[in-house]
C-alpha atoms as a PDB file:
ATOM      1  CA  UNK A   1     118.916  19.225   0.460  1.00  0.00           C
ATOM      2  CA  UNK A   2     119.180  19.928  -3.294  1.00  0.00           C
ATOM      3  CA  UNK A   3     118.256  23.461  -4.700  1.00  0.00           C
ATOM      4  CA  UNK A   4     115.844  22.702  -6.859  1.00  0.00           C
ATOM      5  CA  UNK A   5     113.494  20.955  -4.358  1.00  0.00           C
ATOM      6  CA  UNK A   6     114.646  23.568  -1.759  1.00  0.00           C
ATOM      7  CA  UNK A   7     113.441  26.271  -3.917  1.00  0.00           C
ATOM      8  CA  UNK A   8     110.211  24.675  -4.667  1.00  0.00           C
ATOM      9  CA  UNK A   9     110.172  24.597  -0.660  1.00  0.00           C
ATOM     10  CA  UNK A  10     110.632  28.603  -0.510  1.00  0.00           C
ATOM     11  CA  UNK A  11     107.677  28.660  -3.497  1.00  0.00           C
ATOM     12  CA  UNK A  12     105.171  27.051  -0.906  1.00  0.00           C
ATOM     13  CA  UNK A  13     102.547  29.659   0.227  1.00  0.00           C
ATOM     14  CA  UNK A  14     102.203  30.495   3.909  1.00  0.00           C
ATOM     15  CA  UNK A  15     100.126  28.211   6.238  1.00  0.00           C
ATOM     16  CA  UNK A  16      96.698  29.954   6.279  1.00  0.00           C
ATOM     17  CA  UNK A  17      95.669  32.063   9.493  1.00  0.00           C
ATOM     18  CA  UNK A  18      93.980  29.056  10.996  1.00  0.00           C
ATOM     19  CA  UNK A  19      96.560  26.662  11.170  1.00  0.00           C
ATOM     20  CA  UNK A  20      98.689  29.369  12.895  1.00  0.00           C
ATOM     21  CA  UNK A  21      95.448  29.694  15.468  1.00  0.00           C
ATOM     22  CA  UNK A  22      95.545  26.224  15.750  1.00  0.00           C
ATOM     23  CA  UNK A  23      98.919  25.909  16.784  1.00  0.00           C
ATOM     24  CA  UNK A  24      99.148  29.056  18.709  1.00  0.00           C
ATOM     25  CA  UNK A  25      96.013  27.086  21.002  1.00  0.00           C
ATOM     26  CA  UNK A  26      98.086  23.686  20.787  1.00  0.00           C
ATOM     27  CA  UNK A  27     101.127  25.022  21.628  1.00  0.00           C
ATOM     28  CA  UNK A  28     100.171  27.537  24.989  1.00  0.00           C
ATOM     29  CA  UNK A  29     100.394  25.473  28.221  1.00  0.00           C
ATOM     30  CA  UNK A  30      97.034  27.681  29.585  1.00  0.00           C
ATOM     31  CA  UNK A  31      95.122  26.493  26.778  1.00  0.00           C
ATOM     32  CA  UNK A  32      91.836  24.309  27.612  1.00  0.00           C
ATOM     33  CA  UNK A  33      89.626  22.137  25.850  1.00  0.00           C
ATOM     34  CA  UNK A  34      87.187  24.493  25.014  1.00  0.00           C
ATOM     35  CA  UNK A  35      89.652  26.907  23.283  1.00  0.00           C
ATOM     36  CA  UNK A  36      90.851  24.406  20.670  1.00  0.00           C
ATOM     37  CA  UNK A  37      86.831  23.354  19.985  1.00  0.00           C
ATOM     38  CA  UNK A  38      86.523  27.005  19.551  1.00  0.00           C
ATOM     39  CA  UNK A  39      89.203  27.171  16.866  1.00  0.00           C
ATOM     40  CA  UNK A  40      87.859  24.600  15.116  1.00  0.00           C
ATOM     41  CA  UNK A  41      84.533  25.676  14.842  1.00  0.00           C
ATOM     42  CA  UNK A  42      85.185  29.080  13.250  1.00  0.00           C
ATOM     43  CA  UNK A  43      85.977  27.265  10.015  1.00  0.00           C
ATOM     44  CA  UNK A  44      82.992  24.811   8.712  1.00  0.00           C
ATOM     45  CA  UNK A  45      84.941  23.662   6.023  1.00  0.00           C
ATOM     46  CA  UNK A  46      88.020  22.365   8.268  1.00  0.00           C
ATOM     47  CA  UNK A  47      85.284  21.131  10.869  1.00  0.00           C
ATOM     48  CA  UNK A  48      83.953  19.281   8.029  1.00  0.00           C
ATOM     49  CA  UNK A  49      87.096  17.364   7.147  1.00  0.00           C
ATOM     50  CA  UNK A  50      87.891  16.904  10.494  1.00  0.00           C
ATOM     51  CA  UNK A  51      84.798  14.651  11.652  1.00  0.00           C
ATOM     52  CA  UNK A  52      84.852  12.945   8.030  1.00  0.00           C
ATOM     53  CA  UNK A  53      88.631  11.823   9.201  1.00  0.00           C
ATOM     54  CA  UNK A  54      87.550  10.933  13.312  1.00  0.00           C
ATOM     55  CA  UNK A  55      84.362   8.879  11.344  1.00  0.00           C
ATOM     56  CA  UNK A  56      86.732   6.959   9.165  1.00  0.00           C
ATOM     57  CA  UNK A  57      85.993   3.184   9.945  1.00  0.00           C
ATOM     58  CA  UNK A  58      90.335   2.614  10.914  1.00  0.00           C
ATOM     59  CA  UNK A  59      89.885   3.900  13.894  1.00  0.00           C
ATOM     60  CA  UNK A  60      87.094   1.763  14.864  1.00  0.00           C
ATOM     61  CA  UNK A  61      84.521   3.575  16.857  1.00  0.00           C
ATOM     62  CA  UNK A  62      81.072   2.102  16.886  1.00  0.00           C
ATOM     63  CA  UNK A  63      79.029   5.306  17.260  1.00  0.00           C
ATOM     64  CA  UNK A  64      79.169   8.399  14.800  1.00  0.00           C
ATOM     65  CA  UNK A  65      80.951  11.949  16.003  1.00  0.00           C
ATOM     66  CA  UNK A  66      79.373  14.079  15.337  1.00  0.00           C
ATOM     67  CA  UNK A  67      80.439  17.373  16.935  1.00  0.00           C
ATOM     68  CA  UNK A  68      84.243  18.808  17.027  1.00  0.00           C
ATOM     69  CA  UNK A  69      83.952  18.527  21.204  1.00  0.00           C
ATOM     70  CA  UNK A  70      83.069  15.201  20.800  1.00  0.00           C
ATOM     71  CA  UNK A  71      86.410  14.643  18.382  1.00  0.00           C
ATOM     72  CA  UNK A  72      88.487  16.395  20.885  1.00  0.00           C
ATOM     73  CA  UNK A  73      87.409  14.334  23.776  1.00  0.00           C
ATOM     74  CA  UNK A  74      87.259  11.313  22.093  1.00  0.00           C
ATOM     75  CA  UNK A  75      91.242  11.364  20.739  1.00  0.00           C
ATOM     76  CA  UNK A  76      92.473  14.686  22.657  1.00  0.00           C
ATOM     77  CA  UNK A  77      93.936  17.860  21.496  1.00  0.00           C
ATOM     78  CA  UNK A  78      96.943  16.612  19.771  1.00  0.00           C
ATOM     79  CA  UNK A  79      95.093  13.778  17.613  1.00  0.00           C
ATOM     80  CA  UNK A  80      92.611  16.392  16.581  1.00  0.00           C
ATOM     81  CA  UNK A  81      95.322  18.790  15.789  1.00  0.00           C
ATOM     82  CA  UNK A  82      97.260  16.179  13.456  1.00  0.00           C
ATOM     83  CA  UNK A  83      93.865  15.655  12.108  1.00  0.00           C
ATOM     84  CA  UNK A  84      93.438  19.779  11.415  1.00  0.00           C
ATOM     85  CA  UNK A  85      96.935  20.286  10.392  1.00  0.00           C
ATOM     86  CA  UNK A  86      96.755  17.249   7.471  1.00  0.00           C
ATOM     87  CA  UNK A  87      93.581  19.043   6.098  1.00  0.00           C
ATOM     88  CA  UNK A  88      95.195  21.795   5.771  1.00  0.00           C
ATOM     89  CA  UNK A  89      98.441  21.675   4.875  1.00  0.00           C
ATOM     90  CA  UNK A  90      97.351  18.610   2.043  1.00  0.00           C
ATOM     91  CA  UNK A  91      95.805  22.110   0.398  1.00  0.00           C
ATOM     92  CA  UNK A  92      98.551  23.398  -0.276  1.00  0.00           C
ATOM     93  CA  UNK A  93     100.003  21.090  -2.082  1.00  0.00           C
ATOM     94  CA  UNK A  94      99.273  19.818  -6.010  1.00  0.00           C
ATOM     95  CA  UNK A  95      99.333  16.553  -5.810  1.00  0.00           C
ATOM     96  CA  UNK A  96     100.085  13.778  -8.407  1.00  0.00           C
ATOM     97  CA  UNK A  97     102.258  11.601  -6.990  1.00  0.00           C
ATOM     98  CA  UNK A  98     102.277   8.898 -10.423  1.00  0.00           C
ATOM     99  CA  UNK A  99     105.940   8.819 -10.686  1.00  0.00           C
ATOM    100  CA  UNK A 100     105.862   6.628  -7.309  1.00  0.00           C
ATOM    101  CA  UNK A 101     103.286   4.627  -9.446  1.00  0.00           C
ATOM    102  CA  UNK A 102     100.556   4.940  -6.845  1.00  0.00           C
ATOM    103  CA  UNK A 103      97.460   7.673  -7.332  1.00  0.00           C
ATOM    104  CA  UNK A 104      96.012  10.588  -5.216  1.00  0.00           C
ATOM    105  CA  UNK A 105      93.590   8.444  -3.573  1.00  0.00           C
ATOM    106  CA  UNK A 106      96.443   5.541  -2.549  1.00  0.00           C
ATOM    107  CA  UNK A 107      98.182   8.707  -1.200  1.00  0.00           C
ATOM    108  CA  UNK A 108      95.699  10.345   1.104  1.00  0.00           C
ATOM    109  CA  UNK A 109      95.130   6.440   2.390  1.00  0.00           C
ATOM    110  CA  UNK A 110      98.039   6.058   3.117  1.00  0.00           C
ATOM    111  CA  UNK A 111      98.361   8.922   5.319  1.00  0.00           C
ATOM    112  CA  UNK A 112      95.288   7.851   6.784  1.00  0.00           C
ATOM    113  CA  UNK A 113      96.393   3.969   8.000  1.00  0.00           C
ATOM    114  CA  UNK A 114      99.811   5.582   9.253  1.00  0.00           C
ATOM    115  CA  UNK A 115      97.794   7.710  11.276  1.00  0.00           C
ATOM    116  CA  UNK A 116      95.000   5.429  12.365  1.00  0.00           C
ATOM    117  CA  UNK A 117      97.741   2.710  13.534  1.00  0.00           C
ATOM    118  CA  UNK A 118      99.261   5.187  15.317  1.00  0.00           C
ATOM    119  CA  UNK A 119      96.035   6.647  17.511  1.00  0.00           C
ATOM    120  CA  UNK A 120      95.314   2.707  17.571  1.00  0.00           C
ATOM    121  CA  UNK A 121      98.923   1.847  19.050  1.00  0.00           C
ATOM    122  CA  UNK A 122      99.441   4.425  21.083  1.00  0.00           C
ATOM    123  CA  UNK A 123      96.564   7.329  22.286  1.00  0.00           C
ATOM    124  CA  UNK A 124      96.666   5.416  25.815  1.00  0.00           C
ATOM    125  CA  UNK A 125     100.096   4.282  26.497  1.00  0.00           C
ATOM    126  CA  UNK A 126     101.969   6.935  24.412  1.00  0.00           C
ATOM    127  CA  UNK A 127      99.655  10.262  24.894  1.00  0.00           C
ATOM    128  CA  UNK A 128     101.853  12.551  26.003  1.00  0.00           C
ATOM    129  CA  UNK A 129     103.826  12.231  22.569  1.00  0.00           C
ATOM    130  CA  UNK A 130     100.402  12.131  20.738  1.00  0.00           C
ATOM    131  CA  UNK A 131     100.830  15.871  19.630  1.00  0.00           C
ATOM    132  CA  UNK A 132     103.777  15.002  18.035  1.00  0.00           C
ATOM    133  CA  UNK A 133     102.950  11.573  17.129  1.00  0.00           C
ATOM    134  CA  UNK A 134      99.476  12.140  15.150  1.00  0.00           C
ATOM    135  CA  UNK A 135     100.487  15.181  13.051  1.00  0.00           C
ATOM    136  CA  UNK A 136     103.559  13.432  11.921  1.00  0.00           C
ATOM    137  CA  UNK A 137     101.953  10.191  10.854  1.00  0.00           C
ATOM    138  CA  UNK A 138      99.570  12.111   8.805  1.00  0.00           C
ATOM    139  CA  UNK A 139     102.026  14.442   7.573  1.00  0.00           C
ATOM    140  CA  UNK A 140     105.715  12.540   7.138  1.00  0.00           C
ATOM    141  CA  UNK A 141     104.849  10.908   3.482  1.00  0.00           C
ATOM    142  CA  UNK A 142     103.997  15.225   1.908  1.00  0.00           C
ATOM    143  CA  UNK A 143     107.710  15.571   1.036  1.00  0.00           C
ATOM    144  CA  UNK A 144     107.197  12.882  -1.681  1.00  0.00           C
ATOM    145  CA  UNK A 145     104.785  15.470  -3.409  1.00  0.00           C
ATOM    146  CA  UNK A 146     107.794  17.525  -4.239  1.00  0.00           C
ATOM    147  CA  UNK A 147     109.715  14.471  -5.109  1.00  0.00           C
ATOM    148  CA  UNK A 148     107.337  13.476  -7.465  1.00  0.00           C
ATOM    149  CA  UNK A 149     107.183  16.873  -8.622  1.00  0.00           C
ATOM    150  CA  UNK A 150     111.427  17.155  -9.452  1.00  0.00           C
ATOM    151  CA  UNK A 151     111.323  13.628 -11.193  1.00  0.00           C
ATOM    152  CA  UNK A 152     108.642  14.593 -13.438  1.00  0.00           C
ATOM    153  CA  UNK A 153     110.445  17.983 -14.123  1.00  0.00           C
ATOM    154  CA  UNK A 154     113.821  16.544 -14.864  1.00  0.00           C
ATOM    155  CA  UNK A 155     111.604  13.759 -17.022  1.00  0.00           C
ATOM    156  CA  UNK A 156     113.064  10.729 -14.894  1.00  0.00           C
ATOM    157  CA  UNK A 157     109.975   9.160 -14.753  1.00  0.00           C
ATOM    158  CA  UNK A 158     111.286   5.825 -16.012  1.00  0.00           C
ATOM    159  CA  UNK A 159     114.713   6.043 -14.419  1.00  0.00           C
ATOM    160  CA  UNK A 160     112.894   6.271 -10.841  1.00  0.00           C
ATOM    161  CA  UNK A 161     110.570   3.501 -11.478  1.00  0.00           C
ATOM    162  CA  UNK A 162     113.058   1.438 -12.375  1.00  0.00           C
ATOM    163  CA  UNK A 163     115.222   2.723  -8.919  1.00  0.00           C
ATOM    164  CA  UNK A 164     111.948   1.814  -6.877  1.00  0.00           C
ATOM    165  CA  UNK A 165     111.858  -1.761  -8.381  1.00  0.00           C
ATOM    166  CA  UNK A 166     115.312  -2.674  -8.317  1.00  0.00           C
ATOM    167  CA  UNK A 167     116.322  -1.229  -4.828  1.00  0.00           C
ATOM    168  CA  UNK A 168     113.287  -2.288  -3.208  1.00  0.00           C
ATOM    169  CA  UNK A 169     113.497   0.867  -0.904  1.00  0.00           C
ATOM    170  CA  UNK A 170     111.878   3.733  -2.163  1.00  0.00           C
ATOM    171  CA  UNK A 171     114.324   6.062   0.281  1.00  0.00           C
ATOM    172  CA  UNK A 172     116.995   4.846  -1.741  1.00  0.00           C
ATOM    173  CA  UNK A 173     115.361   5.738  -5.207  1.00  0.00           C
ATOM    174  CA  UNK A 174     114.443   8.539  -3.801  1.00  0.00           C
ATOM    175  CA  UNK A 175     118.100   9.593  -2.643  1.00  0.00           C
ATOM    176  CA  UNK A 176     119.640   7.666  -6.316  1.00  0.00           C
ATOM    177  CA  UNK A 177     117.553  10.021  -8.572  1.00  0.00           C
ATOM    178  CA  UNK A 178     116.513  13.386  -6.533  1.00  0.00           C
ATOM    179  CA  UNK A 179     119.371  13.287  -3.801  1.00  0.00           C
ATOM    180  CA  UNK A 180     116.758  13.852  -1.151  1.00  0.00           C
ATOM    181  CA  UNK A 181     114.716  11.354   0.464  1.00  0.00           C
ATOM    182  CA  UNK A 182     110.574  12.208   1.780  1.00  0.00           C
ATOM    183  CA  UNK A 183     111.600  12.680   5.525  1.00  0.00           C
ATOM    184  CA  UNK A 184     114.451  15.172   4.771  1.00  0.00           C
ATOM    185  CA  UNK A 185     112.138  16.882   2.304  1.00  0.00           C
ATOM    186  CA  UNK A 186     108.877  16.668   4.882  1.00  0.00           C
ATOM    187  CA  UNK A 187     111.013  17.981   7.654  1.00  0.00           C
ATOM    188  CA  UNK A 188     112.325  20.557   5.842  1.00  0.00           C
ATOM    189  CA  UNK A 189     108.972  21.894   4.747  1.00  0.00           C
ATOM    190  CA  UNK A 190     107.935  22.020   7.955  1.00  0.00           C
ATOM    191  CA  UNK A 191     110.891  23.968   9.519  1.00  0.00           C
ATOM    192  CA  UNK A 192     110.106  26.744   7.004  1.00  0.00           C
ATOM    193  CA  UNK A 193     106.627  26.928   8.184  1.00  0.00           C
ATOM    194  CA  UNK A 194     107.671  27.478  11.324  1.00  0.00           C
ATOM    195  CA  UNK A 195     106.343  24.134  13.195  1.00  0.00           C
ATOM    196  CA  UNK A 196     107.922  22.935  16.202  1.00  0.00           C
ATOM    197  CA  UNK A 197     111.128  21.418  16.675  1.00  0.00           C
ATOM    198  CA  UNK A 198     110.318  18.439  17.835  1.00  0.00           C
ATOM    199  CA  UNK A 199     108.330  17.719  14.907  1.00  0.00           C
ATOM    200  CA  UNK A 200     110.693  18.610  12.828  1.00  0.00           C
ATOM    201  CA  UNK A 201     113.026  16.601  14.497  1.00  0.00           C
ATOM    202  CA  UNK A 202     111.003  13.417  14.719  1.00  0.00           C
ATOM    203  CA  UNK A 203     109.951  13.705  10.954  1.00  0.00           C
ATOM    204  CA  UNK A 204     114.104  14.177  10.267  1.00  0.00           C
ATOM    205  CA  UNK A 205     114.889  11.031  11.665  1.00  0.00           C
ATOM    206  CA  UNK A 206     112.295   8.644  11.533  1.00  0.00           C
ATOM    207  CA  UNK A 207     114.327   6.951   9.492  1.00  0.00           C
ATOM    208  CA  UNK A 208     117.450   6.633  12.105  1.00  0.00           C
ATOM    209  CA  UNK A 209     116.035   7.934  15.348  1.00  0.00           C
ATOM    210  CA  UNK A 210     119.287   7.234  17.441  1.00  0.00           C
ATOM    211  CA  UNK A 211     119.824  10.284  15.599  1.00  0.00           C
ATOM    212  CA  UNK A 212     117.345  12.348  16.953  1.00  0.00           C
ATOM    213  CA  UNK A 213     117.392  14.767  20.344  1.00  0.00           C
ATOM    214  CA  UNK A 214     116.786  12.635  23.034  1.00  0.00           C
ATOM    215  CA  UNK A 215     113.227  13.645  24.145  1.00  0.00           C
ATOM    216  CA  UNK A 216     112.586  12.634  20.727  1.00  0.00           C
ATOM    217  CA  UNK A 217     113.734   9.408  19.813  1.00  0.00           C
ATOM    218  CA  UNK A 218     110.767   7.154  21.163  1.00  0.00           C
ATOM    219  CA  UNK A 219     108.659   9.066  19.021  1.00  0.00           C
ATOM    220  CA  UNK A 220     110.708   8.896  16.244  1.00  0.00           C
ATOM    221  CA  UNK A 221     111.164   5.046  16.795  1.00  0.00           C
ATOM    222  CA  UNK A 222     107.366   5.087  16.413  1.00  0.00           C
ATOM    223  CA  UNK A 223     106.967   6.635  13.227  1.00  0.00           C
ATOM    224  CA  UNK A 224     109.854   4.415  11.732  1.00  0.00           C
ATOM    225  CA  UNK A 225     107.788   0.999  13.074  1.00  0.00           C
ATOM    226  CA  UNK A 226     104.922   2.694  11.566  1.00  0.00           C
ATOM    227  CA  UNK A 227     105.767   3.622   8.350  1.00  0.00           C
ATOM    228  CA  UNK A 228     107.451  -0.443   7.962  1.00  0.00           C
ATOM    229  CA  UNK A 229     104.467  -1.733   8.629  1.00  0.00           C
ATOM    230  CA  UNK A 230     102.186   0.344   6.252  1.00  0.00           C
ATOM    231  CA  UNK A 231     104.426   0.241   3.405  1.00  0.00           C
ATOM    232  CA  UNK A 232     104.088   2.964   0.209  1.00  0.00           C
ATOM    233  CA  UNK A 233     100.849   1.196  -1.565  1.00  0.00           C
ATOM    234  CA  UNK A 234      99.374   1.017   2.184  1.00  0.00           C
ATOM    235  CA  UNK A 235      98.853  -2.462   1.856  1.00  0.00           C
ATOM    236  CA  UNK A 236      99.487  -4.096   5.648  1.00  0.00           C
ATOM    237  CA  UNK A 237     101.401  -7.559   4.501  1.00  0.00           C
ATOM    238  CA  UNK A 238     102.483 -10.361   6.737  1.00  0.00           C
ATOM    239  CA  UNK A 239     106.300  -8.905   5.567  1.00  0.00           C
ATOM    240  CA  UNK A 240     105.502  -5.623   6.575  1.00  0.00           C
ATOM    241  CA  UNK A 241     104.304  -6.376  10.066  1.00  0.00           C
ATOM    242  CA  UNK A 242     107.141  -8.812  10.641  1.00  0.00           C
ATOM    243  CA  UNK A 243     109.759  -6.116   9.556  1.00  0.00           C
ATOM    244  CA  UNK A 244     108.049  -3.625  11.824  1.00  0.00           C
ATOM    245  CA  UNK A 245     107.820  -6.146  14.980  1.00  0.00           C
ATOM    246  CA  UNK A 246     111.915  -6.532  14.783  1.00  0.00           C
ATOM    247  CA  UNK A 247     111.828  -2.723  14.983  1.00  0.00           C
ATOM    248  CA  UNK A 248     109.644  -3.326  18.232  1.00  0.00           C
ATOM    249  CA  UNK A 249     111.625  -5.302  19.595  1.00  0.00           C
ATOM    250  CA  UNK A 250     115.486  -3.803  19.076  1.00  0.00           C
ATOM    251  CA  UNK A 251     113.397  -0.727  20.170  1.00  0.00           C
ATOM    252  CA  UNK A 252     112.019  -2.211  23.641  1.00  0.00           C
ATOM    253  CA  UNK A 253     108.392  -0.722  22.715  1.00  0.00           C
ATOM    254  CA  UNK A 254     104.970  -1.966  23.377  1.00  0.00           C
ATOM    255  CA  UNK A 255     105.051  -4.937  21.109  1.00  0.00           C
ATOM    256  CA  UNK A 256     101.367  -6.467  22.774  1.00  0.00           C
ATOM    257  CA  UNK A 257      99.646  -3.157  22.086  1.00  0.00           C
ATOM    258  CA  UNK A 258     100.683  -2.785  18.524  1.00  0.00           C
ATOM    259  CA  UNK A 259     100.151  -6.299  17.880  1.00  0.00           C
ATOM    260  CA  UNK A 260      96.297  -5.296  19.303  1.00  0.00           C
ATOM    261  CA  UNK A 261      96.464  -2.259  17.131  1.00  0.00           C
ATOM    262  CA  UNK A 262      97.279  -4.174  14.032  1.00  0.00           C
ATOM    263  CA  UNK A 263      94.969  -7.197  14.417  1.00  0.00           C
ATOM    264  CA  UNK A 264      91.984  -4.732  14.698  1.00  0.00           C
ATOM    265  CA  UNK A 265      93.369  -2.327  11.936  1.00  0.00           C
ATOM    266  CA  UNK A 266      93.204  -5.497   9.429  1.00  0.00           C
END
């Protein structure tokens, strides 16, 4: 980690009080249903953004929610708390992420499709990870917010786009021109605020999950397949699908349900 992006991590304000309710409900085995609903539904604003993200057409439900219970039961506790914790934690954040050449809008979508093919792939097979899983496919991509952020300060605008087009790997322009790539950066984040490990972890090493802890790595393997296959501009290409299906398979993970979850998220 460099210092100038790990100062700007140290700049960040806290995590308002109701992400750390949120998580305090998430994380306490005698939690219920009801308690996280309860949460929720102290801040209108948050409740707001929530139901606008369970509504988005992605995810493919044919009737409107319309109530936080109904979110909750629909995708579970962990879903709705990815969907919570990207609301939140997107406000804390400036965002202009031009240097990557894409715009705010691209940005926010793109978290959205990594997290809809996600919930697609895997809420049935894979729920037990969906905690993990949903709040880090909305929430692996913020480190490129600071990225953005050092290129524009050092005024390597040009250099980086340049990086981006010739290495064809924007991890690799990222690491050539900042020293950092987004995972390191979004982990690291995250690890100040206090999140849990296993996020952490599985954010870390999406990238190379053999490296992460054990309980982690399917997970992790998850978020790497999903991040291949909706690629920077969130575009979903032939390429990108193919790329991500090889990581299916040297994986040994549920190729027939993501090819389901893909065929329906086009």
């Amino acid at each position: 980690m460099t210092e100038e992006i790990l100062k700007k991590i140290k700049q960040l304000p806290p995590l308002p009080e109701s992400a750390m309710q949120i998580e305090a409900v998430y994380q306490d085995p005698d939690s219920t249903f009801n308690d996280m609903v309860k949460i929720l539904e102290k801040d209108p604003l948050l409740t707001a953004d929530i139901l606008k993200a369970a509504n988005s057409p992605l995810y493919g439900f044919s009737r409107e929610i319309n109530a936080i219970s109904q979110a909750v039961g629909l995708f579970g506790m962990g879903t709705v708390r990815g969907f919570a914790l990207a609301s939140i934690v997107k406000k804390s954040f400036k965002l202009d992420l031009s240097p990557y050449g894409i715009t705010n809008d691209m940005f926010s979508e793109l978290s959205k499709k990594q997290n809809a093919l996600t919930v697609s792939w895997c809420l049935r097979k894979e729920n037990k990870l969906m905690g993990v899983l949903s709040a880090a496919a909305f929430l692996v991509e913020i480190g490129k917010v600071l990225i953005a952020q050092q290129v524009m300060a050092d005024k390597k605008e040009e250099t980086f786009r340049d990086a981006l087009l010739e290495l064809q790997d924007v991890e690799a322009a990222e690491r050539e021109i900042v020293g950092v790539d987004t995972p390191e950066v979004s982990a690291t984040i995250f690890a100040n605020w206090k999140f849990e490990e296993n996020l952490v972890d599985v954010i870390r090493n999406c990238q190379d999950p053999d490296k992460a802890d054990e309980d982690d790595k399917r997970a992790a393997q998850i978020l790497n397949v999903v991040r291949v296959a909706v690629p920077i501009n969130g575009v979903v290409t032939d390429e990108s699908v193919n790329k991500a299906k090889e990581l299916i398979e040297e994986y040994g993970l549920d190729m027939e349900g993501f090819e389901n979850a893909i065929e329906a998220f086009k």
